[in-house]
PDB file of N, CA and C in Angstrom:
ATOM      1  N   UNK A   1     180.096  46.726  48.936  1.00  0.00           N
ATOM      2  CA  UNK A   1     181.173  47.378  48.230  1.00  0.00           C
ATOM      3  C   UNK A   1     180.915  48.887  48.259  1.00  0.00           C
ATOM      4  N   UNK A   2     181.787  49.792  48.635  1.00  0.00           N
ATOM      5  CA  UNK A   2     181.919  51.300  48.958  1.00  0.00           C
ATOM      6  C   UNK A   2     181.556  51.571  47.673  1.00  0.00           C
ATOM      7  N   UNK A   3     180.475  53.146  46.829  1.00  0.00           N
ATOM      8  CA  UNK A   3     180.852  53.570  45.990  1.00  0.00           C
ATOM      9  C   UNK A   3     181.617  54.665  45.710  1.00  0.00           C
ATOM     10  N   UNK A   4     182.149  54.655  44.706  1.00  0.00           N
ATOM     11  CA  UNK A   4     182.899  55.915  44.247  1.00  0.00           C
ATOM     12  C   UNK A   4     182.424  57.225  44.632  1.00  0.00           C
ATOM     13  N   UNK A   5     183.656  57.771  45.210  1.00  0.00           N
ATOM     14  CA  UNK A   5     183.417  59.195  45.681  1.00  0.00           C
ATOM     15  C   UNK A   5     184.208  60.069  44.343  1.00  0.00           C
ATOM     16  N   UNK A   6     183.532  60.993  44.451  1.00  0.00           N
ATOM     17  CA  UNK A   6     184.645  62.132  43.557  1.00  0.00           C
ATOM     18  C   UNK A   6     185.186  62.849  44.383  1.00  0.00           C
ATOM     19  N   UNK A   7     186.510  63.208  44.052  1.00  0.00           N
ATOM     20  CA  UNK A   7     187.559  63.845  44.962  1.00  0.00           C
ATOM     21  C   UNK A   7     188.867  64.331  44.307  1.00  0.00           C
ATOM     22  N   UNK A   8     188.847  65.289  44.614  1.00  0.00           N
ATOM     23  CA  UNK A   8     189.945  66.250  44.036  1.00  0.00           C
ATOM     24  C   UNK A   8     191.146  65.347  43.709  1.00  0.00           C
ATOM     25  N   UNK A   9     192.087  65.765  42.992  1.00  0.00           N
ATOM     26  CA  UNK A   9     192.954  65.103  42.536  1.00  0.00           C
ATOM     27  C   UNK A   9     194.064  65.330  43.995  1.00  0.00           C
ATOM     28  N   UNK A  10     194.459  66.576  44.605  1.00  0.00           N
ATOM     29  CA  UNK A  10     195.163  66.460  45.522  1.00  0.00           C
ATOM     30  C   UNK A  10     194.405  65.867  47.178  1.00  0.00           C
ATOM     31  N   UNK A  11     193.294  65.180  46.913  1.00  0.00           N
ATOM     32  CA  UNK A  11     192.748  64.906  47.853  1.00  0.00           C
ATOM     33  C   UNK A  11     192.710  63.593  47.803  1.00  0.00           C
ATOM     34  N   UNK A  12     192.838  62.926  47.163  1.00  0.00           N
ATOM     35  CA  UNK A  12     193.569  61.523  46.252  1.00  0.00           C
ATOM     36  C   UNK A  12     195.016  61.062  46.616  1.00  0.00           C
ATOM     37  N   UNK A  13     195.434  62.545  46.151  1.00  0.00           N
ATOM     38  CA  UNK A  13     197.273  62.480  46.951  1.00  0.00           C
ATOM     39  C   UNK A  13     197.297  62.186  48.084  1.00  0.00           C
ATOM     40  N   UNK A  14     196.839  62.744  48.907  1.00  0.00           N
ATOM     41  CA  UNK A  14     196.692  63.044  50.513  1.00  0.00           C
ATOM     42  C   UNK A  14     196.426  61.366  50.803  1.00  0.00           C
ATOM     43  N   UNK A  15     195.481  61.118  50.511  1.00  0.00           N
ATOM     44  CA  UNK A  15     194.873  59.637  50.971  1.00  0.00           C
ATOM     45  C   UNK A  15     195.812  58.666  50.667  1.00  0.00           C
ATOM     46  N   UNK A  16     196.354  58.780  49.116  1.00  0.00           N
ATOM     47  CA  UNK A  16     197.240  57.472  48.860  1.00  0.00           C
ATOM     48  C   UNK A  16     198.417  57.587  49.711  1.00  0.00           C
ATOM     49  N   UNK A  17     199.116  58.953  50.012  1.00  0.00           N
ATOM     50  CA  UNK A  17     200.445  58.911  50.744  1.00  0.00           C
ATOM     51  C   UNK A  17     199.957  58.955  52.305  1.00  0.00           C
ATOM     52  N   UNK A  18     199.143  58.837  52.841  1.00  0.00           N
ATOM     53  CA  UNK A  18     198.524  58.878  53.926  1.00  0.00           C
ATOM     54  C   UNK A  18     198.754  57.198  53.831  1.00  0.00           C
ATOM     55  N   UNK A  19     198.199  56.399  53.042  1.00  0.00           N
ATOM     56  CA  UNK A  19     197.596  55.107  53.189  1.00  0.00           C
ATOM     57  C   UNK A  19     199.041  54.371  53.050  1.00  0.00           C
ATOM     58  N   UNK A  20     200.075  55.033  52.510  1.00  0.00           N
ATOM     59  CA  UNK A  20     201.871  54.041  52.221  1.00  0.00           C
ATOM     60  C   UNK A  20     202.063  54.915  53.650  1.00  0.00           C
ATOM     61  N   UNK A  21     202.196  55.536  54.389  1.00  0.00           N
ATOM     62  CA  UNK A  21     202.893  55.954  55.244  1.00  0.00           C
ATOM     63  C   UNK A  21     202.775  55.398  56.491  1.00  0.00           C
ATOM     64  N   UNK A  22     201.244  54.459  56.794  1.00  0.00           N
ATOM     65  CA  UNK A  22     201.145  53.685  57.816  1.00  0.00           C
ATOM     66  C   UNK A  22     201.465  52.037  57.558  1.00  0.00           C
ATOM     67  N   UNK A  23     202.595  51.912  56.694  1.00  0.00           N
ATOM     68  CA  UNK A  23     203.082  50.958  56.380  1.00  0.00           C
ATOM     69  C   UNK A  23     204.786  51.413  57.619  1.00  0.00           C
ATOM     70  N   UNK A  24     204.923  50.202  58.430  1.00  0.00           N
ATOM     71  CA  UNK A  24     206.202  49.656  58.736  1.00  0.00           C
ATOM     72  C   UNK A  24     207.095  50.283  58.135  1.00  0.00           C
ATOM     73  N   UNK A  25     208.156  50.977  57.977  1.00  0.00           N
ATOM     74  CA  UNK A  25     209.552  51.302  56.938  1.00  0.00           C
ATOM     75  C   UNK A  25     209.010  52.188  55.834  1.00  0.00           C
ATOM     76  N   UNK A  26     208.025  52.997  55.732  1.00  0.00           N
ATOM     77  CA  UNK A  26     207.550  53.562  54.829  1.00  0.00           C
ATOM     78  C   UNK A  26     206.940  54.969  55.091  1.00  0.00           C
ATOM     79  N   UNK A  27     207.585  55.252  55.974  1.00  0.00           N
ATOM     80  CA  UNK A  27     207.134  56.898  56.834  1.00  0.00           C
ATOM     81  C   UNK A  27     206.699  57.851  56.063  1.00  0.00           C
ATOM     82  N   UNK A  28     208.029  57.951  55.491  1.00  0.00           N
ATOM     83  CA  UNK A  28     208.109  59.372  54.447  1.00  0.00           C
ATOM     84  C   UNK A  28     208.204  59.079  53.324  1.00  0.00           C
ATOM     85  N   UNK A  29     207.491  58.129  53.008  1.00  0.00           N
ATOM     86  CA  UNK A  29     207.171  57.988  51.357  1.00  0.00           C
ATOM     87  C   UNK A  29     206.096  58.577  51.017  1.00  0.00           C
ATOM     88  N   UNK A  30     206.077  58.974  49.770  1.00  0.00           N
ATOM     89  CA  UNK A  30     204.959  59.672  49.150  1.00  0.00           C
ATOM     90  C   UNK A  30     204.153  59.034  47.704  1.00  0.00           C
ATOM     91  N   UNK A  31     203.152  58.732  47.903  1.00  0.00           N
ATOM     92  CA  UNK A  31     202.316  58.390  46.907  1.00  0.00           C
ATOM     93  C   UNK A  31     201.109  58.672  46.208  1.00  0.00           C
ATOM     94  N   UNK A  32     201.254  58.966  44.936  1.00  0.00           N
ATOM     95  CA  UNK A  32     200.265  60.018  44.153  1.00  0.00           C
ATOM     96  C   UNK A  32     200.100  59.128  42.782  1.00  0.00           C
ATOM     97  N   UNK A  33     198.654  59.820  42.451  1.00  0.00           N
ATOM     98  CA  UNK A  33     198.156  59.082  41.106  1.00  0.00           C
ATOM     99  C   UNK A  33     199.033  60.117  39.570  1.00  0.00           C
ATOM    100  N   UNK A  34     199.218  59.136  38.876  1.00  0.00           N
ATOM    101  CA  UNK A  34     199.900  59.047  37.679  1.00  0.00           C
ATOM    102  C   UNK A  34     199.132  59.889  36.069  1.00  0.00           C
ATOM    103  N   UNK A  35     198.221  58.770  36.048  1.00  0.00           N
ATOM    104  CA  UNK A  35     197.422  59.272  34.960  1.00  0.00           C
ATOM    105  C   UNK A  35     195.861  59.303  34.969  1.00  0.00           C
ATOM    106  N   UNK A  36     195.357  60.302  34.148  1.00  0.00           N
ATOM    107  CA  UNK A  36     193.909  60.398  34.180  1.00  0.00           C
ATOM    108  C   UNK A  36     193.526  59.647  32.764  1.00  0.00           C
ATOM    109  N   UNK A  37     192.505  58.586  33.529  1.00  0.00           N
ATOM    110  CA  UNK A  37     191.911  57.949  31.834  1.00  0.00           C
ATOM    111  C   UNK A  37     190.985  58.463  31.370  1.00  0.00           C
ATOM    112  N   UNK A  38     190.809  58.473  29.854  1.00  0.00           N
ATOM    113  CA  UNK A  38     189.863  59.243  29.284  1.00  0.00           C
ATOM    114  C   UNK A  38     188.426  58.347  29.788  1.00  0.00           C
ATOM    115  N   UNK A  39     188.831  57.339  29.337  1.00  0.00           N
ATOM    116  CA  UNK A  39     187.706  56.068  29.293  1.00  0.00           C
ATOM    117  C   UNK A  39     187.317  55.349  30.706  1.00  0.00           C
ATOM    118  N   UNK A  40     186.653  56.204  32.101  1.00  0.00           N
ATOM    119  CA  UNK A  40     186.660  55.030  33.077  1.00  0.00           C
ATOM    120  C   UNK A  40     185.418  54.235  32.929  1.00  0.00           C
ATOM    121  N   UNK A  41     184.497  53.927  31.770  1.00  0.00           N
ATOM    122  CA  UNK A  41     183.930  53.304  31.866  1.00  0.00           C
ATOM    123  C   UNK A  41     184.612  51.704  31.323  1.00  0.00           C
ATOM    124  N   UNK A  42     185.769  52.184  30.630  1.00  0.00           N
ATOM    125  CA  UNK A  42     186.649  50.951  30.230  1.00  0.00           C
ATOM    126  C   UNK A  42     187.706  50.229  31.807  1.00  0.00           C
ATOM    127  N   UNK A  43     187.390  50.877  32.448  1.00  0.00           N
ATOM    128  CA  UNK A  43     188.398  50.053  34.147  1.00  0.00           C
ATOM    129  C   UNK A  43     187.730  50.659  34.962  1.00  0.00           C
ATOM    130  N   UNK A  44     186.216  49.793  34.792  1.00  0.00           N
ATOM    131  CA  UNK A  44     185.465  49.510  36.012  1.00  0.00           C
ATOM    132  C   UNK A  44     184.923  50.949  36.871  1.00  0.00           C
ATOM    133  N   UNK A  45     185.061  52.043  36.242  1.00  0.00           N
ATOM    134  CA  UNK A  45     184.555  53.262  36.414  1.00  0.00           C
ATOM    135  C   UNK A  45     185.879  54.023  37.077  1.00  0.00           C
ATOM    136  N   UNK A  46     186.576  53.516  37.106  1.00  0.00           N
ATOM    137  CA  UNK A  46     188.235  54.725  37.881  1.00  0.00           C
ATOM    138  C   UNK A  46     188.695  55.241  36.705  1.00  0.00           C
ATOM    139  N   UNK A  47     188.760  57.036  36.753  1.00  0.00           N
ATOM    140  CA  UNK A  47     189.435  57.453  36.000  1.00  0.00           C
ATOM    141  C   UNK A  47     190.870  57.694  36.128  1.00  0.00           C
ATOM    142  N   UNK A  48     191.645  56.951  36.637  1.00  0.00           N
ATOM    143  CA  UNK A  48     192.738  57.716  36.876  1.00  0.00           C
ATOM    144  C   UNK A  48     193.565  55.953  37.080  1.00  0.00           C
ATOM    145  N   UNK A  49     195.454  55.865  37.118  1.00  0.00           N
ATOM    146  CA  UNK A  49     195.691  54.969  36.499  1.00  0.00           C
ATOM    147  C   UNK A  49     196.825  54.927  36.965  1.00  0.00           C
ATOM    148  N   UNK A  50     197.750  54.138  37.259  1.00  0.00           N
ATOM    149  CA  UNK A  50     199.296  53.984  37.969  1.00  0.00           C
ATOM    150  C   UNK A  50     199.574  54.878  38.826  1.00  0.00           C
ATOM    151  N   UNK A  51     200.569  54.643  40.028  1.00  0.00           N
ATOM    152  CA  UNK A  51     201.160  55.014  41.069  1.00  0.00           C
ATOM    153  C   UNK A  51     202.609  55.880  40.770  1.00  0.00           C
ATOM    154  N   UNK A  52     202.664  57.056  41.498  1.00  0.00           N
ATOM    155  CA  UNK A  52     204.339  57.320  41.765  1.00  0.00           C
ATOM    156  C   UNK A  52     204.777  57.197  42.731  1.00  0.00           C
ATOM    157  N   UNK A  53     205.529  56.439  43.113  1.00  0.00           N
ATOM    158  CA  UNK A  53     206.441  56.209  44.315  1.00  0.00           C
ATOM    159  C   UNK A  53     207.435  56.595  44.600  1.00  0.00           C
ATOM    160  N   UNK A  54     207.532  57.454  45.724  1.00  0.00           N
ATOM    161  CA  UNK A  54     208.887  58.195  45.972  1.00  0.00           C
ATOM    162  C   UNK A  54     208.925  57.991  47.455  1.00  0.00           C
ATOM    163  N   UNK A  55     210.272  57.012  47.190  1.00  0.00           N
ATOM    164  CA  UNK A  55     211.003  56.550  48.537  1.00  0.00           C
ATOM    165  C   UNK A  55     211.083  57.607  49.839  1.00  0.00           C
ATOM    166  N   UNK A  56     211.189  57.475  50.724  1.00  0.00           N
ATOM    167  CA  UNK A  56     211.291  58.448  52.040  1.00  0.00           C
ATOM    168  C   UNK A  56     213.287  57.786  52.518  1.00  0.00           C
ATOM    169  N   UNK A  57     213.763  58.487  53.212  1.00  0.00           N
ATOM    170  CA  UNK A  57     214.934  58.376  53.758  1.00  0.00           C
ATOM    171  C   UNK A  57     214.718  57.088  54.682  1.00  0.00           C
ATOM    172  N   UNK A  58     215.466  56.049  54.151  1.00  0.00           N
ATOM    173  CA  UNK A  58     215.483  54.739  55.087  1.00  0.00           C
ATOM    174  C   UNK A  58     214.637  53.920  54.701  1.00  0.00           C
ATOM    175  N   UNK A  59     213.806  53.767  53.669  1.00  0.00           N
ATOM    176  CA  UNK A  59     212.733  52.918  53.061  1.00  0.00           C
ATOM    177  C   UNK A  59     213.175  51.785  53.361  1.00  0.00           C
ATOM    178  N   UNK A  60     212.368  50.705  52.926  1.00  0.00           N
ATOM    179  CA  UNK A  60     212.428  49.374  52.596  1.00  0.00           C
ATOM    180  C   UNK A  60     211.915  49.146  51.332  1.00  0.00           C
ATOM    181  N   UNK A  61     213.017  49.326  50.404  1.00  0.00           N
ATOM    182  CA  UNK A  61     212.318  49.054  49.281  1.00  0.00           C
ATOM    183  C   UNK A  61     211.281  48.502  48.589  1.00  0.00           C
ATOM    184  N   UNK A  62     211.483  47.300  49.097  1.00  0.00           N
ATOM    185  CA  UNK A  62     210.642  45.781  48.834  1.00  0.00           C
ATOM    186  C   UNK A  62     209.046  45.878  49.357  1.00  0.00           C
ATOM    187  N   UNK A  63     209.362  46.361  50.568  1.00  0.00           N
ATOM    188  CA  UNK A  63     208.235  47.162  51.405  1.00  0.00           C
ATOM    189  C   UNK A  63     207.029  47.929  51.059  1.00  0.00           C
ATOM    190  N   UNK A  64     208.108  48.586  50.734  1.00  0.00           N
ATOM    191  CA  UNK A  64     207.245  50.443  49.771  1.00  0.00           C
ATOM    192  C   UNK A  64     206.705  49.595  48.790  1.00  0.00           C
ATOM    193  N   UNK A  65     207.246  49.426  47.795  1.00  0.00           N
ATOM    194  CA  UNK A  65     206.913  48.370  46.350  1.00  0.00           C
ATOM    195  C   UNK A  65     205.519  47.487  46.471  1.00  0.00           C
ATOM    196  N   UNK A  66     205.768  46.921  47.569  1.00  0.00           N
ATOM    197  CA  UNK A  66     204.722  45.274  47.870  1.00  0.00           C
ATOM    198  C   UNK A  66     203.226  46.614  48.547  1.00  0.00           C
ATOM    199  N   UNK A  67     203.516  47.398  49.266  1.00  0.00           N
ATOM    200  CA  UNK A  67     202.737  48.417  50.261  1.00  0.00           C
ATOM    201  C   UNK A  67     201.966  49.058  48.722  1.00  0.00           C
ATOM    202  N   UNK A  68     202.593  50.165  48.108  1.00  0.00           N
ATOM    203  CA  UNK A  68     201.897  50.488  46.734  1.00  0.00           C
ATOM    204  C   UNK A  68     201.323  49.855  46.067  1.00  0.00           C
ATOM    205  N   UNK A  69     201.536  48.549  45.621  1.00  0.00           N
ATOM    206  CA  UNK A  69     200.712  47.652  44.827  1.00  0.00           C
ATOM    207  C   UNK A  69     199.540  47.115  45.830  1.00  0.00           C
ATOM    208  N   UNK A  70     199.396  46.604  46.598  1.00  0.00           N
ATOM    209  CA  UNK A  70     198.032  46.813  47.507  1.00  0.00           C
ATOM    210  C   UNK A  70     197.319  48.175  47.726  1.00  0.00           C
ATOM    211  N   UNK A  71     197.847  49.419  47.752  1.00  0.00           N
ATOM    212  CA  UNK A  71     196.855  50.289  47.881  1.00  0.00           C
ATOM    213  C   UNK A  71     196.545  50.233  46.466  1.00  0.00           C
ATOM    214  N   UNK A  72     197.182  50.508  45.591  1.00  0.00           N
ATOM    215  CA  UNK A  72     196.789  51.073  44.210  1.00  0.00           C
ATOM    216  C   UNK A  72     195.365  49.848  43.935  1.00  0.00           C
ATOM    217  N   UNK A  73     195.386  48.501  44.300  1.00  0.00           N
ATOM    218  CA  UNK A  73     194.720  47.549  43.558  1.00  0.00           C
ATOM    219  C   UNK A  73     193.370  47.974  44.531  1.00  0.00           C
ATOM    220  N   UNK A  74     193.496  48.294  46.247  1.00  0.00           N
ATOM    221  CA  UNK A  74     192.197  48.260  46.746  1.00  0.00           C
ATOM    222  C   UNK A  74     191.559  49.590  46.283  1.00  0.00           C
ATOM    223  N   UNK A  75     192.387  50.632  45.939  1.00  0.00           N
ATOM    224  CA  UNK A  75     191.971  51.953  45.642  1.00  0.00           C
ATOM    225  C   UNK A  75     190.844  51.792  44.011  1.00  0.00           C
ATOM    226  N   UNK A  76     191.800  50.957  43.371  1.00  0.00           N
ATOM    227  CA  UNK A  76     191.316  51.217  42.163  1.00  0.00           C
ATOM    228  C   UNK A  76     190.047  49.935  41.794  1.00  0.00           C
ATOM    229  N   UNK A  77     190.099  49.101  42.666  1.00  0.00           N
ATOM    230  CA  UNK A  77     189.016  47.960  42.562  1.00  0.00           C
ATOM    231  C   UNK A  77     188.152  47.973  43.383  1.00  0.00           C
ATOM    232  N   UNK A  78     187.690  49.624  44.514  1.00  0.00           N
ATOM    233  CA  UNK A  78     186.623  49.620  44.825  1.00  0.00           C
ATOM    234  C   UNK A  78     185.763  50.151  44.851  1.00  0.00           C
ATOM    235  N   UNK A  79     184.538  49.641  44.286  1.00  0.00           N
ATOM    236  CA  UNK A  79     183.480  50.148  44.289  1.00  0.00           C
ATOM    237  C   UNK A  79     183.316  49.147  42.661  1.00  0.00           C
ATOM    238  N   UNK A  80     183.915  48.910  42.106  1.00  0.00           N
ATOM    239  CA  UNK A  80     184.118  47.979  40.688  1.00  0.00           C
ATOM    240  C   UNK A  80     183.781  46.444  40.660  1.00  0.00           C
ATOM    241  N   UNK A  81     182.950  46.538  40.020  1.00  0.00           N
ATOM    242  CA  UNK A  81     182.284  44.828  40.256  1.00  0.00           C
ATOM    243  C   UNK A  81     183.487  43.804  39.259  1.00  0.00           C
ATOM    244  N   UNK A  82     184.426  44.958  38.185  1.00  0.00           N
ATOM    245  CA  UNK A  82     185.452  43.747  38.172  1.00  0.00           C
ATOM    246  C   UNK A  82     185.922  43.067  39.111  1.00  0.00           C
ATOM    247  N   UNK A  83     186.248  43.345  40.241  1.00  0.00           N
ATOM    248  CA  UNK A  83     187.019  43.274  40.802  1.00  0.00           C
ATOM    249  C   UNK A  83     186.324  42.835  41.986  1.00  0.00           C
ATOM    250  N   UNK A  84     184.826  42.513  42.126  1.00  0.00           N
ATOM    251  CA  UNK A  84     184.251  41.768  43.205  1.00  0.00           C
ATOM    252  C   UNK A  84     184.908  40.746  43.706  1.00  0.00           C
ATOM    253  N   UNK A  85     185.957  39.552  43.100  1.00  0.00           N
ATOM    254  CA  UNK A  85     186.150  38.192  43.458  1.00  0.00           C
ATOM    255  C   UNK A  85     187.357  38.983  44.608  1.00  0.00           C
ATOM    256  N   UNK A  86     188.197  39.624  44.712  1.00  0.00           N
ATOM    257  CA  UNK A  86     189.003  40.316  45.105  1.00  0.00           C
ATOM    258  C   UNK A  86     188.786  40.684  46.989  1.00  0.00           C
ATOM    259  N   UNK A  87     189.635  39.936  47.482  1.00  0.00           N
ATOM    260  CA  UNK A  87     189.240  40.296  49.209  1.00  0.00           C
ATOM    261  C   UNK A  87     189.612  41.636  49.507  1.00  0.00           C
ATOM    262  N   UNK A  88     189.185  42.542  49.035  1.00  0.00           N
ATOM    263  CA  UNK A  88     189.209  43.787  50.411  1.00  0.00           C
ATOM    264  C   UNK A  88     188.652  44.433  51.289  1.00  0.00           C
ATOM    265  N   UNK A  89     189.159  45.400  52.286  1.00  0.00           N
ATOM    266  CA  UNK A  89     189.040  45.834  53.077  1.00  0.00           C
ATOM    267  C   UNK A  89     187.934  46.713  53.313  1.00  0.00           C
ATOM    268  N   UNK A  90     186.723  46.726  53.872  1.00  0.00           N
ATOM    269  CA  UNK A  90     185.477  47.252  53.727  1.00  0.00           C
ATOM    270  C   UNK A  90     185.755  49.118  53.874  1.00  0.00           C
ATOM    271  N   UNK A  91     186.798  49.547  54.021  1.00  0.00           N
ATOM    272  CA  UNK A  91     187.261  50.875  53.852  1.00  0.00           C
ATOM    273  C   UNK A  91     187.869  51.518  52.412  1.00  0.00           C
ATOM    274  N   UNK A  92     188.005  50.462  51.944  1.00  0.00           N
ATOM    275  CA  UNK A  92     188.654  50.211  50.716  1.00  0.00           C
ATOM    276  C   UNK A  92     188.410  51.830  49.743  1.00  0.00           C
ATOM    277  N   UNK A  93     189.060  52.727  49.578  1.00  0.00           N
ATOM    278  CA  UNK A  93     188.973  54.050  49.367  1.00  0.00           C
ATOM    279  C   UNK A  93     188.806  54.011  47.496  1.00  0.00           C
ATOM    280  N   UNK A  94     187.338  54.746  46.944  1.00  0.00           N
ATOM    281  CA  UNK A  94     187.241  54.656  45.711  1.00  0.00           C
ATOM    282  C   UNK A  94     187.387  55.840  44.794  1.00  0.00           C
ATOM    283  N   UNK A  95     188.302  56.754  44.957  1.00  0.00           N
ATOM    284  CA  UNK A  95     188.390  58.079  44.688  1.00  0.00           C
ATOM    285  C   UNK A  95     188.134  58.150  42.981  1.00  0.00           C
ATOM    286  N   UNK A  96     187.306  59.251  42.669  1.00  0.00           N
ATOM    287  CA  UNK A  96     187.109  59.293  41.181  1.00  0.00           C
ATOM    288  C   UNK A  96     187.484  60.829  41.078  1.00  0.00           C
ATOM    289  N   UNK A  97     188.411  61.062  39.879  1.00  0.00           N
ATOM    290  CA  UNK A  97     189.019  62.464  40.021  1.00  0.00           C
ATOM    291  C   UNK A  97     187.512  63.471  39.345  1.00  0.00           C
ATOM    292  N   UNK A  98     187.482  64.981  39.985  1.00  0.00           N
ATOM    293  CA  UNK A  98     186.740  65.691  38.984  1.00  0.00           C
ATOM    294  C   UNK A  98     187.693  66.359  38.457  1.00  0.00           C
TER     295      UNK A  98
END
């Protein structure tokens, strides 16, 4: 399991809308983290907490939607032994904001 890197908050951006954009129908979508938690020792050491999703021209809704909820879950469950039972991807990106 990868550990947590610390990484700028717009370097976070970059990666998550990097990571929806090599999705099928999802070019020019953009995806960025939401909130910073006070507590990441309370969710598995990630400080930071929900997705914004903003459609690109021609999306697939359903797409984008189903595409965000897989990054957000491998983003935020790795390096987190909650989340050991969980199959992902040995790239699985663990960004921790400073």
């Amino acid at each position: 399991m990868p550990a947590r890197k610390i990484v700028s908050p717009s370097d976070l951006n970059a990666w998550l809308t990097a990571q929806i954009r090599k999705v099928d129908g999802c070019k020019d979508c953009q995806l960025t983290w939401k909130y910073r938690l006070r507590e990441p020792e309370k969710h598995g050491g990630c400080n930071w907490s929900e997705l914004n999703l903003r459609y690109g021209e021609g999306t697939d809704h359903t797409t984008a939607i189903n595409a965000a909820l897989t990054i957000e879950r491998e983003a935020f469950c790795a390096g987190s032994s909650r989340c050991a039972a969980s199959r992902l991807p040995s790239a699985a990106y663990a960004g921790y904001l400073r």
